[in-house]
Protein backbone atom coordinates (compact mmCIF):
# COMPACT_ATOMS: atom_id res chain seq x y z
CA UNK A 1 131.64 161.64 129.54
CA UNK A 2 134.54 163.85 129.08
CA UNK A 3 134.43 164.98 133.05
CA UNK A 4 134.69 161.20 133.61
CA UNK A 5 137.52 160.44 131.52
CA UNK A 6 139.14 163.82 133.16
CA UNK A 7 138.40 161.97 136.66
CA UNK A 8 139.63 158.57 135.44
CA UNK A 9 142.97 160.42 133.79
CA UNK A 10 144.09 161.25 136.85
CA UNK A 11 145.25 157.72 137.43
CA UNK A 12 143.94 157.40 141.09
CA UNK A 13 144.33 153.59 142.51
CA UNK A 14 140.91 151.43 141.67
CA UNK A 15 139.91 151.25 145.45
CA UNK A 16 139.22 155.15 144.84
CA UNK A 17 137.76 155.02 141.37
CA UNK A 18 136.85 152.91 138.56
CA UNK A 19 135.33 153.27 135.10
CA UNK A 20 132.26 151.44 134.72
CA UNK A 21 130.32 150.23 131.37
CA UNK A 22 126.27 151.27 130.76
CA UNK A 23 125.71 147.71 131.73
CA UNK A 24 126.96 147.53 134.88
CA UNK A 25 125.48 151.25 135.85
CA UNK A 26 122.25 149.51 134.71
CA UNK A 27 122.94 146.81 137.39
CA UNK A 28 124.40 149.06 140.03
CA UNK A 29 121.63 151.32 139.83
CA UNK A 30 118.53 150.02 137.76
CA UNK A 31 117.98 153.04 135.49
CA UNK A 32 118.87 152.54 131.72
CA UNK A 33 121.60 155.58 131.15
CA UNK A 34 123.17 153.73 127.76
CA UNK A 35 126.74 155.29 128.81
CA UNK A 36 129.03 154.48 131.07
CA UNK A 37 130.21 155.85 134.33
CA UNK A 38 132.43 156.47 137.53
CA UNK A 39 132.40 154.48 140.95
CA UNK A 40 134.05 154.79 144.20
CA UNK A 41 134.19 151.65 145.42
CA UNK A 42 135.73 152.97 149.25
CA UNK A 43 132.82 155.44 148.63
CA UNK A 44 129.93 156.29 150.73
CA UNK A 45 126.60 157.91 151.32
CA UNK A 46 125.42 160.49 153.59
CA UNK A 47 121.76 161.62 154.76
CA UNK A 48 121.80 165.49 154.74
CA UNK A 49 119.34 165.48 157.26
CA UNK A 50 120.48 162.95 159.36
CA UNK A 51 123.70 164.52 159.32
CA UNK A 52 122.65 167.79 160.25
CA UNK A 53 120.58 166.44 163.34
CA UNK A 54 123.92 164.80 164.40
CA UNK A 55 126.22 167.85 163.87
CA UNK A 56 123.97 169.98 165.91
CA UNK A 57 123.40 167.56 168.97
CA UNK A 58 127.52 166.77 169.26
CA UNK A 59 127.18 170.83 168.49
CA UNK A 60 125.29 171.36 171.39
CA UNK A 61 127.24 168.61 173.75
CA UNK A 62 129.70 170.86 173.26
CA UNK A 63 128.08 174.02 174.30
CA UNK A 64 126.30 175.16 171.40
CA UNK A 65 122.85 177.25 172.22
CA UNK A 66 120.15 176.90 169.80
CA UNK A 67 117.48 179.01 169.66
CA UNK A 68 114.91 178.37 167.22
CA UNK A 69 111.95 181.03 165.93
CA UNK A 70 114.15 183.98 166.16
CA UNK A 71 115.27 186.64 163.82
CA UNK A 72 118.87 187.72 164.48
CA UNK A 73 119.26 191.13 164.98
CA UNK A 74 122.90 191.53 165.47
CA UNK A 75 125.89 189.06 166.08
CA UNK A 76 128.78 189.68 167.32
CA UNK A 77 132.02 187.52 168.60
CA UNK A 78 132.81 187.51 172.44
CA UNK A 79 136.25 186.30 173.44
CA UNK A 80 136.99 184.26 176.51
């Protein structure tokens, strides 16, 4: 709670962050906490995994080599 009320003193506009009652965490996320909370209603979610897989393939569009199964032995920058 007291991280929460540190976020919330910060006084950032309600499209960023809002303080929410054990009620409506209950609604929001169907698990019985009996305190309140934080949302970010402009806020999102990301899939680690799916998010990796896309980093790497723009990675490699761009000229990234992958090369899976190896153990590096040495590395080493090369300048164009």
């Amino acid at each position: 709670q007291h991280k929460i009320a540190q976020m919330l003193s910060m006084d950032l506009p309600t499209e960023l962050a809002v303080a929410v009652g054990a009620n409506e965490v209950e609604g929001v996320t169907g698990v019985v906490t009996n305190c309140g909370g934080i949302t970010y209603p402009q806020g999102g979610w990301l899939c680690p995994a799916e998010l990796t897989c896309n980093v790497l393939e723009l990675a490699q569009q761009q000229g990234l080599q992958i090369h899976y199964q190896y153990q590096l032995q040495d590395l080493s920058r090369k300048d164009d």
